[in-house]
Protein backbone atom coordinates (compact mmCIF):
# COMPACT_ATOMS: atom_id res chain seq x y z
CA UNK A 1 0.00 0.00 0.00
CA UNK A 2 2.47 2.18 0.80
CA UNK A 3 4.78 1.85 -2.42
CA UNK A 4 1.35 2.84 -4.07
CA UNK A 5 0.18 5.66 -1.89
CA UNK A 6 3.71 7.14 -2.58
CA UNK A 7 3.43 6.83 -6.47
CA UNK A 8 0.21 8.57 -6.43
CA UNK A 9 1.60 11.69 -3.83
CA UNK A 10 4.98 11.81 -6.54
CA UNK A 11 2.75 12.06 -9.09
CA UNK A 12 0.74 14.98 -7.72
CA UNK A 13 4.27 16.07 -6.07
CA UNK A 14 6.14 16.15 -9.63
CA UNK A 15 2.84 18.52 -11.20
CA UNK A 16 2.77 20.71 -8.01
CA UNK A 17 6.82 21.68 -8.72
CA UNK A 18 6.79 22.04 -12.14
CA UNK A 19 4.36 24.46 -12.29
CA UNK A 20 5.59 26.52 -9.07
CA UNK A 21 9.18 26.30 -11.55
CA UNK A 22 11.15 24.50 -8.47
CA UNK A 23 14.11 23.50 -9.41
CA UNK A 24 14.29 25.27 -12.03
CA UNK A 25 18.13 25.92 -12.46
CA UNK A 26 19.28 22.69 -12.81
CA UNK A 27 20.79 21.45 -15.42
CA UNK A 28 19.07 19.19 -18.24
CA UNK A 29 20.11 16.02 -16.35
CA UNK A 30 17.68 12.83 -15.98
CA UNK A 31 19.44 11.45 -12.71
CA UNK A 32 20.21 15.18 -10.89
CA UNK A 33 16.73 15.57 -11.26
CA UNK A 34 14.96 12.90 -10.24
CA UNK A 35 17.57 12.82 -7.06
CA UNK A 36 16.70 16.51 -6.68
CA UNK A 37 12.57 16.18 -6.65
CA UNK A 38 12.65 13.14 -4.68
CA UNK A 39 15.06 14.73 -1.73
CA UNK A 40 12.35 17.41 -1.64
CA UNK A 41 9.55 15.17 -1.32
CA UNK A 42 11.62 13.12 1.39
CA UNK A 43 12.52 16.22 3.25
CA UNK A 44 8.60 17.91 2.90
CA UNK A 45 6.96 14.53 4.37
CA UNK A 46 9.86 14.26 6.67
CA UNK A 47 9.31 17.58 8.48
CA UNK A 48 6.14 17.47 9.36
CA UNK A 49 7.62 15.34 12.28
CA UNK A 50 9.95 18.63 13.67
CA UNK A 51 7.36 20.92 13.64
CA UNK A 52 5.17 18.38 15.98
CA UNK A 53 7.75 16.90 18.26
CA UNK A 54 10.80 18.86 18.66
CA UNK A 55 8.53 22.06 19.98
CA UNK A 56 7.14 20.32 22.43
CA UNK A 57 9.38 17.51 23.32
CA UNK A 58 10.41 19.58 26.75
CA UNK A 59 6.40 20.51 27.45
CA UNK A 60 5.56 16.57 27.02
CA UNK A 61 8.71 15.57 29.58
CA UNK A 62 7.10 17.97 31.79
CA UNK A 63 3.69 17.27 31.17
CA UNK A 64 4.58 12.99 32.05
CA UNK A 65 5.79 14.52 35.32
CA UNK A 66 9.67 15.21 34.52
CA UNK A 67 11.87 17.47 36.84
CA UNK A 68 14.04 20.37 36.05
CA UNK A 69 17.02 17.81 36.59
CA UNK A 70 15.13 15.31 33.92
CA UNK A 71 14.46 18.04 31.71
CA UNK A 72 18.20 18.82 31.69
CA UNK A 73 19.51 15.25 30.84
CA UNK A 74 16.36 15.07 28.06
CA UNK A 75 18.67 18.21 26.67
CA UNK A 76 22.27 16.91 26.92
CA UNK A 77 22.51 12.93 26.99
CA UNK A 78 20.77 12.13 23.41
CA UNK A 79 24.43 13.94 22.37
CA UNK A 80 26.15 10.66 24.21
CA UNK A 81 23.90 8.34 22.03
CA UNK A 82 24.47 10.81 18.84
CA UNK A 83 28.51 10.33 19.31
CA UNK A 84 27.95 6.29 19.18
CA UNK A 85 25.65 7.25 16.32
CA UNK A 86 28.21 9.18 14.28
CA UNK A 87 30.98 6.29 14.55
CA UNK A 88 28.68 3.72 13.87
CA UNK A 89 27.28 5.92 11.16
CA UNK A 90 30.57 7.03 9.49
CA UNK A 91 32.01 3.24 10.08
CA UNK A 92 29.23 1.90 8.00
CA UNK A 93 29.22 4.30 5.29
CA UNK A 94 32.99 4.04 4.71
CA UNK A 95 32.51 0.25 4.07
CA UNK A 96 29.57 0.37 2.35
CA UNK A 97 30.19 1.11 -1.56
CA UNK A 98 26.71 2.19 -1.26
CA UNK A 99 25.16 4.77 1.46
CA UNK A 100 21.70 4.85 0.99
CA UNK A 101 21.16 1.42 2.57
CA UNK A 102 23.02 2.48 5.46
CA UNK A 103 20.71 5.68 5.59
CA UNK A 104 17.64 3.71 5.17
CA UNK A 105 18.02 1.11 7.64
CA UNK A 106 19.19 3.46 10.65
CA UNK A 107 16.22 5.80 9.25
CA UNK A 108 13.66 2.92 10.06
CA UNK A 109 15.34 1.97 13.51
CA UNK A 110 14.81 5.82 14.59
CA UNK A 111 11.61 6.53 13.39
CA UNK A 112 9.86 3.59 14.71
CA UNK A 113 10.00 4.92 18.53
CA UNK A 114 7.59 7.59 17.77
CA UNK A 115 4.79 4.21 18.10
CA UNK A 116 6.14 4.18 21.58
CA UNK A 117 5.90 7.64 22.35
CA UNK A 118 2.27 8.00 21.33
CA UNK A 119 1.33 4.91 23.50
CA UNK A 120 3.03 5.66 26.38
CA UNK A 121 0.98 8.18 28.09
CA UNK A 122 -1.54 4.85 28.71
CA UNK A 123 1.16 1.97 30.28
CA UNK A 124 1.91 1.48 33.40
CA UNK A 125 5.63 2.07 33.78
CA UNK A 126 7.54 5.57 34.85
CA UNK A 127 6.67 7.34 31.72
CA UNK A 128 8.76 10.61 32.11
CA UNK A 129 11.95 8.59 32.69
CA UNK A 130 11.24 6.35 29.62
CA UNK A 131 10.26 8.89 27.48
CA UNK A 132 13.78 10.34 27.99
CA UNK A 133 15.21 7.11 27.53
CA UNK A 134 13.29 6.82 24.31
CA UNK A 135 14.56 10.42 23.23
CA UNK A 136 18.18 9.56 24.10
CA UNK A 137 18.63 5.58 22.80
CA UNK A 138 16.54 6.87 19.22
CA UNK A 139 19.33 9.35 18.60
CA UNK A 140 21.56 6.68 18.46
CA UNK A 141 20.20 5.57 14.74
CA UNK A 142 19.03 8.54 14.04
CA UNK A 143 22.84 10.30 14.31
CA UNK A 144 24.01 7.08 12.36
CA UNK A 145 21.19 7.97 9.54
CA UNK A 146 21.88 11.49 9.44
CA UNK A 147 25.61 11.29 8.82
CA UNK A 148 25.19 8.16 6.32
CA UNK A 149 22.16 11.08 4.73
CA UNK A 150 24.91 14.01 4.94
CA UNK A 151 27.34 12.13 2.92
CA UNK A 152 24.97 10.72 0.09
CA UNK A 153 23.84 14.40 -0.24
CA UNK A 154 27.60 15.46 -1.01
CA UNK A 155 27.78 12.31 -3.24
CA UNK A 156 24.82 12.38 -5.84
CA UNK A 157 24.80 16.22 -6.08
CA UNK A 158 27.74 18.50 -7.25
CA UNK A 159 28.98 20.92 -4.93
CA UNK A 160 27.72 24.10 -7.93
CA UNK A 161 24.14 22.98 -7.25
CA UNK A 162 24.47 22.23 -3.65
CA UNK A 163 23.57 25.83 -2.63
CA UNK A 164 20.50 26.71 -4.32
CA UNK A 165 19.35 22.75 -4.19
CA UNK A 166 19.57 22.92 -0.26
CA UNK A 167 18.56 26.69 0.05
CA UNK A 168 15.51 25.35 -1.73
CA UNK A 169 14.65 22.30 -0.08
CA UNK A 170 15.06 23.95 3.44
CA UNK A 171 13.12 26.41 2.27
CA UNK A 172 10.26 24.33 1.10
CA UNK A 173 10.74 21.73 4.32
CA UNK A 174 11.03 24.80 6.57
CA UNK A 175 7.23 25.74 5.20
CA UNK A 176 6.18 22.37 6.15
CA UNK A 177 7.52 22.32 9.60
CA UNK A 178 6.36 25.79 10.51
CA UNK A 179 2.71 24.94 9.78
CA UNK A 180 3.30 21.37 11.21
CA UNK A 181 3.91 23.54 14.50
CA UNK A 182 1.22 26.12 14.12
CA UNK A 183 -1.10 23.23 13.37
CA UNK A 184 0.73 21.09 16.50
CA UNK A 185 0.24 23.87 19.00
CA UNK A 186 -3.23 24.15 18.24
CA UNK A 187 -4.03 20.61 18.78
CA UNK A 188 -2.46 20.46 21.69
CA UNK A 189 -4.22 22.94 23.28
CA UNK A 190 -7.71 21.50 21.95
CA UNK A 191 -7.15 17.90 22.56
CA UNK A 192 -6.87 16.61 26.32
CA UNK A 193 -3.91 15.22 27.30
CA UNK A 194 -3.11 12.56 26.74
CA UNK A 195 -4.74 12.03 23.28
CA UNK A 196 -3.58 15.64 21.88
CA UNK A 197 0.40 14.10 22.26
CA UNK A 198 -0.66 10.51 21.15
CA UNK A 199 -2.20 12.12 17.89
CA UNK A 200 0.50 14.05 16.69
CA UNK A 201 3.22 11.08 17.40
CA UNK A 202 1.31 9.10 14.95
CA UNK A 203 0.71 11.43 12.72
CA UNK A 204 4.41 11.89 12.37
CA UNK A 205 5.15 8.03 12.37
CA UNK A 206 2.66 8.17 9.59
CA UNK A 207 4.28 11.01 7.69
CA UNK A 208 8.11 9.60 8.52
CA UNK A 209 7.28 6.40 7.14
CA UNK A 210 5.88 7.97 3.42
CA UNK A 211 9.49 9.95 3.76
CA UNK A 212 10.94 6.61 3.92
CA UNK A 213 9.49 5.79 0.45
CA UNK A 214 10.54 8.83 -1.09
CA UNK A 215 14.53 8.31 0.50
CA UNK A 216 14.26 4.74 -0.83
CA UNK A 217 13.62 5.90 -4.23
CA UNK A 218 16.70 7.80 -4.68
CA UNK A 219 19.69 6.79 -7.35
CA UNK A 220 22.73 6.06 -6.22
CA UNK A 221 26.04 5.09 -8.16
CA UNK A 222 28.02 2.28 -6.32
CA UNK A 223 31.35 3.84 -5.43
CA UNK A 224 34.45 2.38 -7.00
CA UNK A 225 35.02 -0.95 -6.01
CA UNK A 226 31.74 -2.33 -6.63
CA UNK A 227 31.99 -5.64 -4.29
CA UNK A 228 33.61 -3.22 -1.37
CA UNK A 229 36.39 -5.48 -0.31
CA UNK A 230 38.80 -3.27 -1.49
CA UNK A 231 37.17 -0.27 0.27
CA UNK A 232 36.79 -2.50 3.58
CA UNK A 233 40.45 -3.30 3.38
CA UNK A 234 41.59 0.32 3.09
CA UNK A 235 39.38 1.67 5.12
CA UNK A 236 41.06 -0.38 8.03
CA UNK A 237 42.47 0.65 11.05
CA UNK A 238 45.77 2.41 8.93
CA UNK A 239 43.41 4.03 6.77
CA UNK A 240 41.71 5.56 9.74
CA UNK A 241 44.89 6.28 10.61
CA UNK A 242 46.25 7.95 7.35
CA UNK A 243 42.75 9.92 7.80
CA UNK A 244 42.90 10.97 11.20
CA UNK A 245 46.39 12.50 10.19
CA UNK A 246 44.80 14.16 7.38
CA UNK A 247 41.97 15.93 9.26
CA UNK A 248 44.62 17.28 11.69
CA UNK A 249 46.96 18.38 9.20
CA UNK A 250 43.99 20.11 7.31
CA UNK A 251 44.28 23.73 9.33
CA UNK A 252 41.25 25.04 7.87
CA UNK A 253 39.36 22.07 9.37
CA UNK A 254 40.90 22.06 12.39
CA UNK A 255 40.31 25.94 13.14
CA UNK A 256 36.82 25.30 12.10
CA UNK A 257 35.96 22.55 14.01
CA UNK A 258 37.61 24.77 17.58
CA UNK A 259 35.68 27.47 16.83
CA UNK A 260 32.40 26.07 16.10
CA UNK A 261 33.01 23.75 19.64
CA UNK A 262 33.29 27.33 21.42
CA UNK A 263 30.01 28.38 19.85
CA UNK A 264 27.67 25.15 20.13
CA UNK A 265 28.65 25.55 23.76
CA UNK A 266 26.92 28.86 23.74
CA UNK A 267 23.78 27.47 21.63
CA UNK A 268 23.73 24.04 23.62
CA UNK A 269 23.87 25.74 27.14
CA UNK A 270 20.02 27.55 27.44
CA UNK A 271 18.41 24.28 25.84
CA UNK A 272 16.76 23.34 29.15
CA UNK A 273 16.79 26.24 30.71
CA UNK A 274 14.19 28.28 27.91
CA UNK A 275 11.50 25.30 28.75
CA UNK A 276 11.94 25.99 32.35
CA UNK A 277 11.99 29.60 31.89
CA UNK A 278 8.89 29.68 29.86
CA UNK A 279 6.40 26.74 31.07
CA UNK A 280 7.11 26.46 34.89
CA UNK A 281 8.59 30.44 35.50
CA UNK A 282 6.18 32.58 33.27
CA UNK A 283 3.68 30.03 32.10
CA UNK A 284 3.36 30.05 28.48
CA UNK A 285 0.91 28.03 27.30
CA UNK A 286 1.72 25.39 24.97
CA UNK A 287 -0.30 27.45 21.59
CA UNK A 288 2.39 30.45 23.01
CA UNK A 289 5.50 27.50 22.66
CA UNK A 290 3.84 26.94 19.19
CA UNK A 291 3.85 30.18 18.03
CA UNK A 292 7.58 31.19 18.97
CA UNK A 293 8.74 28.20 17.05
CA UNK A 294 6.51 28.92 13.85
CA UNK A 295 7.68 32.77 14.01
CA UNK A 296 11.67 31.40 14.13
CA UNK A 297 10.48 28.88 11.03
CA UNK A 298 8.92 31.24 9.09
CA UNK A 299 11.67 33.60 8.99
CA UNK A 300 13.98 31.04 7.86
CA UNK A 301 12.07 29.83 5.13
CA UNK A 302 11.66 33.23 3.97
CA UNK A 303 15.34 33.87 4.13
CA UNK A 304 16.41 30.10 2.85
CA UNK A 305 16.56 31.18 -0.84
CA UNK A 306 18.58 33.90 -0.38
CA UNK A 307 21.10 32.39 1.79
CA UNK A 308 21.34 30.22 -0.85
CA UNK A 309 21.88 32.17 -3.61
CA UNK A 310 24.32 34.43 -1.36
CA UNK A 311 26.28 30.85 -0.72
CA UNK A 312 26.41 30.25 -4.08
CA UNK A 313 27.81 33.68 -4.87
CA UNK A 314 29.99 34.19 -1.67
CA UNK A 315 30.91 30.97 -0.53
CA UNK A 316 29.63 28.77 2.62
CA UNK A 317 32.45 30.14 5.33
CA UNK A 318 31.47 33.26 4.47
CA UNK A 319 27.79 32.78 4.40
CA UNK A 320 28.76 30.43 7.55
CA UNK A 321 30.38 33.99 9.85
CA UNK A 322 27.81 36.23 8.75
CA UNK A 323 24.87 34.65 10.04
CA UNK A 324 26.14 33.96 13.06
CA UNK A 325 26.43 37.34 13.86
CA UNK A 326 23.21 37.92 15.80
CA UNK A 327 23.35 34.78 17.46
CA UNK A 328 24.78 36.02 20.72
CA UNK A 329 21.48 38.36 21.26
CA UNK A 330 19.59 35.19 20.39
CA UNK A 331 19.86 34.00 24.27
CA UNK A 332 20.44 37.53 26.03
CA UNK A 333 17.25 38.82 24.31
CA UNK A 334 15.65 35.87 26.78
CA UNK A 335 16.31 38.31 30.12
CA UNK A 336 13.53 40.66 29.08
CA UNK A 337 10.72 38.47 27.99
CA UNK A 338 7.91 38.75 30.07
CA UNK A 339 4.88 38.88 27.92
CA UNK A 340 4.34 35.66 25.92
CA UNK A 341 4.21 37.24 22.71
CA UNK A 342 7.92 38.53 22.87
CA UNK A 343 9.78 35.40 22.30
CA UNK A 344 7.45 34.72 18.92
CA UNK A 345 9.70 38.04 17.72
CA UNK A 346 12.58 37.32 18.79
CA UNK A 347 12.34 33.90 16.93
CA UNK A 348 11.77 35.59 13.94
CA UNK A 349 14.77 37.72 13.73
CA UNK A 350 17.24 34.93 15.43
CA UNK A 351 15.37 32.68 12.18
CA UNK A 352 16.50 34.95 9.80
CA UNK A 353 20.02 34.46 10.31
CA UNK A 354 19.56 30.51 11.45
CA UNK A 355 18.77 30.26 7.60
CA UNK A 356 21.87 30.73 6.38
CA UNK A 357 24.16 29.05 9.51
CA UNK A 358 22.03 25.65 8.49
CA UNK A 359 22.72 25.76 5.05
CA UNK A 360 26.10 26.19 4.99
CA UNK A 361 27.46 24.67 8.26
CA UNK A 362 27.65 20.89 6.37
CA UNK A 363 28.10 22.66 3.25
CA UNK A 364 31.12 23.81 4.36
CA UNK A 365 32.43 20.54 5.90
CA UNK A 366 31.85 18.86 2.96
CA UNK A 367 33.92 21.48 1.27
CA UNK A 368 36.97 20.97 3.70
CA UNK A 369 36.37 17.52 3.27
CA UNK A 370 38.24 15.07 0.14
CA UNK A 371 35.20 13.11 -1.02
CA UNK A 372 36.57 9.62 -0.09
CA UNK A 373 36.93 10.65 3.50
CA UNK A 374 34.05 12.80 3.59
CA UNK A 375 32.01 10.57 6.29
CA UNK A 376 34.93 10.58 8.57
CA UNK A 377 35.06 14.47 8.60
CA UNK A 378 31.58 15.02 9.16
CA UNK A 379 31.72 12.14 12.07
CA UNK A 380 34.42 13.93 13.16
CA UNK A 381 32.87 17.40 13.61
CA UNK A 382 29.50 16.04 14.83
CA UNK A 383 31.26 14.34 17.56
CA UNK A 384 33.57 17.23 19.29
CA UNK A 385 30.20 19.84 18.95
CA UNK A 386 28.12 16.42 20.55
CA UNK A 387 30.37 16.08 23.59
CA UNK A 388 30.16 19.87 24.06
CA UNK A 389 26.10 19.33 23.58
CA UNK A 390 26.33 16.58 25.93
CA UNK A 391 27.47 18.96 28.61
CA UNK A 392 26.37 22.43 27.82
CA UNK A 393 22.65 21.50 28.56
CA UNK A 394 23.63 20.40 32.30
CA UNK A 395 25.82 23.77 32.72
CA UNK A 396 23.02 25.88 32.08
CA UNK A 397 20.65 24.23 34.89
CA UNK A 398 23.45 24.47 37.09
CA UNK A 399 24.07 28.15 37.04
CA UNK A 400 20.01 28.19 36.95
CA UNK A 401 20.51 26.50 40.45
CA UNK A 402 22.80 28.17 41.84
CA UNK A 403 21.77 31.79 40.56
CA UNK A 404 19.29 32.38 38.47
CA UNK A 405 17.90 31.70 34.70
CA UNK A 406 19.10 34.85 33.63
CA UNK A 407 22.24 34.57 34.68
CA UNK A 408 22.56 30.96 32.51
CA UNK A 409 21.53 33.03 29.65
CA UNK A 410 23.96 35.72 30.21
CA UNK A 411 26.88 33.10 29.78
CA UNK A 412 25.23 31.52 27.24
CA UNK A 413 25.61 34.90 25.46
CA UNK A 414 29.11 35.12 26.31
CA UNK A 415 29.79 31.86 25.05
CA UNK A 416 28.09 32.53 21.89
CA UNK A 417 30.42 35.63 20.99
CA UNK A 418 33.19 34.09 21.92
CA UNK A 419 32.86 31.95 19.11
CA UNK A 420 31.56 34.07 16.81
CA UNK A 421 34.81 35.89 17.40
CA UNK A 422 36.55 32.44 16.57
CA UNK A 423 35.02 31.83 13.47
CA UNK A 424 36.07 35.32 12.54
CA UNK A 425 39.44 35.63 13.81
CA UNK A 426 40.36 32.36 12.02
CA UNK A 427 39.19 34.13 8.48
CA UNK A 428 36.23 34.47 6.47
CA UNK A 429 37.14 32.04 3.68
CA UNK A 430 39.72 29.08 2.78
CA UNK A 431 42.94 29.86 2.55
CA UNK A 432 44.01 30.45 -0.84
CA UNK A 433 46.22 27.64 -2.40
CA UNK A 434 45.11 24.67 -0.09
CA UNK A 435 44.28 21.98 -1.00
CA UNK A 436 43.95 18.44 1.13
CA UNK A 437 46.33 16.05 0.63
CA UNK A 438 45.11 12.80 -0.72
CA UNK A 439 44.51 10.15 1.76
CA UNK A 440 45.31 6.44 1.53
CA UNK A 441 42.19 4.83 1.04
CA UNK A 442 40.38 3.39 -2.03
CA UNK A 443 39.33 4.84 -4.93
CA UNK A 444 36.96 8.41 -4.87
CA UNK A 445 33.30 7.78 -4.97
């Protein structure tokens, strides 16, 4: 059923783009385009799931009975899990002469825990302690999938393309989401709990499973050696090795990957301490939570196109530095909210510039990255920001302990602009005349 279901959606899907001209610029290419239009449908049906889970994941914790302390490890351990993800995830894809597999089956193992989330409001077992034991063991495939997903996206599209393509499908996802959330919120607060929260997790198993179908339908080309024994052989412990040197010889890389651990500090840090600020200090309601997040996605998808064009033009580090600029007012603008419509605007301007930092912060990567080792750099980065993620969360409820939530967010801010400074000191572009050395592992994709 679902195979047909799908056909029928594409079908409508392929009309609905054409005639809105999506997609436009790309070149006359069967393959590019087929990869391009089903990525978009994939990443459309997959995002109705962020706009109505990740809003509320903190009010649900709370609303199963979690503590400040619970709400905390909610925000920081699934980055423990995501580090095991990103090994397992980049250890998989570098043997496999073939990624989408690897995307597909971690993909599945993730998704399926949103059936247990929408049934367990109604067993009888400690439900805020497994629902953040849910949370933190389903990042484990999910981190796998998404770096397995990151590195197919560098392989089947060419990095000229990547800009606009991305700019354009966050764009169009971004849409999705923020109406997901608008739509989410609303629910919530006209459904009674339980059965508002049980709804919208199977709705988005529903919608995460027809994403599946579109992901499965992408083309792939096997990488060079087609039977992978020669890529499993290389790809060994000394080609790990010969990698591992690389990455660390590979300055711009390296002064990236500092600075950016300096900053996700700063954006990690007030991740359980807004939820606490806003449902058990002021008491937002959960339509107020809704509306915040739809303002921040609204203003990215407005601004998605033009970061895209103005990465294609300018380059992703320099797209990357720019839009980080107003992130340390993101958190200190937090002190003075006190009416629940405040945070709604500053979500909209902090979106504007979120835009661009998501488009280009992988984008980049991949660009620092040589194609062969590609999985390994993007494991890599995603683990040193995760093991800052995994702690950041904690620090801010700690100085919310000992002094107040205003005083987290204060040193959140500092943190922020500290590396924001980073990114800036260490230049706004690559060097000119770098290039990586080659690594010794099998052949290029």
């Amino acid at each position: 059923m679902l195979p047909l279901d799908g056909n029928r959606i594409a079908e409508a899907a392929r009309r609905f783009l054409r005639r809105a001209g999506i997609l436009s610029y790309l070149p006359e290419d069967a393959e590019l385009r087929h990869n391009a239009r089903q990525s978009l449908l994939d990443g459309m049906a997959y995002s109705v799931m962020p706009g109505f889970f990740n809003p509320f994941v903190s009010v649900f914790a709370i609303a199963l009975g979690a503590t400040n302390y619970m709400v905390g490890l909610l925000a920081s351990l699934p980055a423990l899990t995501g580090i095991l993800g990103q090994a397992v995830g980049a250890y998989m894809a570098n043997r496999s002469p073939r990624r989408l597999p690897v995307v597909l089956w971690w993909a599945f193992f993730n998704r399926i825990f949103f059936l247990l989330f929408a049934l367990l409001p109604f067993l009888p077992v400690p439900r805020a302690w497994v629902f953040i034991a849910g949370v933190i063991i389903m990042n484990l495939p999910g981190s796998a999938a998404g770096l397995a997903w990151t590195s197919l996206m560098g392989k089947i599209f060419p990095p000229e393309t990547r800009g606009q393509l991305f700019g354009e499908r966050n764009a169009l996802t971004g849409a999705v989401t923020i109406a997901s959330t608008a739509v989410g919120g609303l629910l919530l607060a006209a459904i009674k709990f339980p059965y508002n929260y049980t709804f919208l997790n199977l709705v988005s198993f529903v919608f995460l499973m027809v994403s599946l179908y579109f992901l499965s339908t992408l083309h792939e080309k096997p990488s060079g050696d087609p039977d992978g024994t020669g890529s499993r052989a290389a790809r060994g412990g000394k080609g790990m090795v010969a990698v591992a040197k690389q990455m660390y010889e590979n300055r711009p890389y390296v002064t990236f990957v500092a600075s950016m651990i300096v900053l996700q500090f700063g954006m990690a840090m007030p991740a359980a301490v807004y939820p606490i600020l806003l449902v058990r200090m002021l008491h937002f309601s959960t339509a107020w939570i809704g509306a915040m997040a739809t303002a921040g996605g609204l203003s990215s998808v407005l601004m998605y196109r033009f970061w895209g064009r103005f990465a294609d033009r300018h380059g992703h580090r320099r797209t990357l530095t720019i839009s980080t600029l107003v992130f340390p007012l993101g958190s200190l603008a937090y002190v003075f909210v006190h009416a629940p419509y405040t945070p709604s605007f500053i979500e909209f301007v902090f979106g504007m510039f979120a835009a661009g930092f998501n488009l280009s912060v992988f984008n980049y990567v991949l660009e620092l990255a040589p194609p062969e080792s590609s999985p390994t750099y993007i494991a890599a980065y995603n683990i040193a920001t995760s093991l800052v993620v995994l702690v950041a969360p904690l620090v801010g409820v700690y100085v919310l302990t000992i002094a107040s939530a205003h005083a987290a967010l204060v040193a959140a801010s500092v943190a922020r602009l500290a590396g924001v400074t980073l990114l800036w000191v260490t230049g706004s572009g690559t060097p000119v005349g770098w290039r990586p050395r080659p690594a010794h592992t099998a052949a290029a994709r």
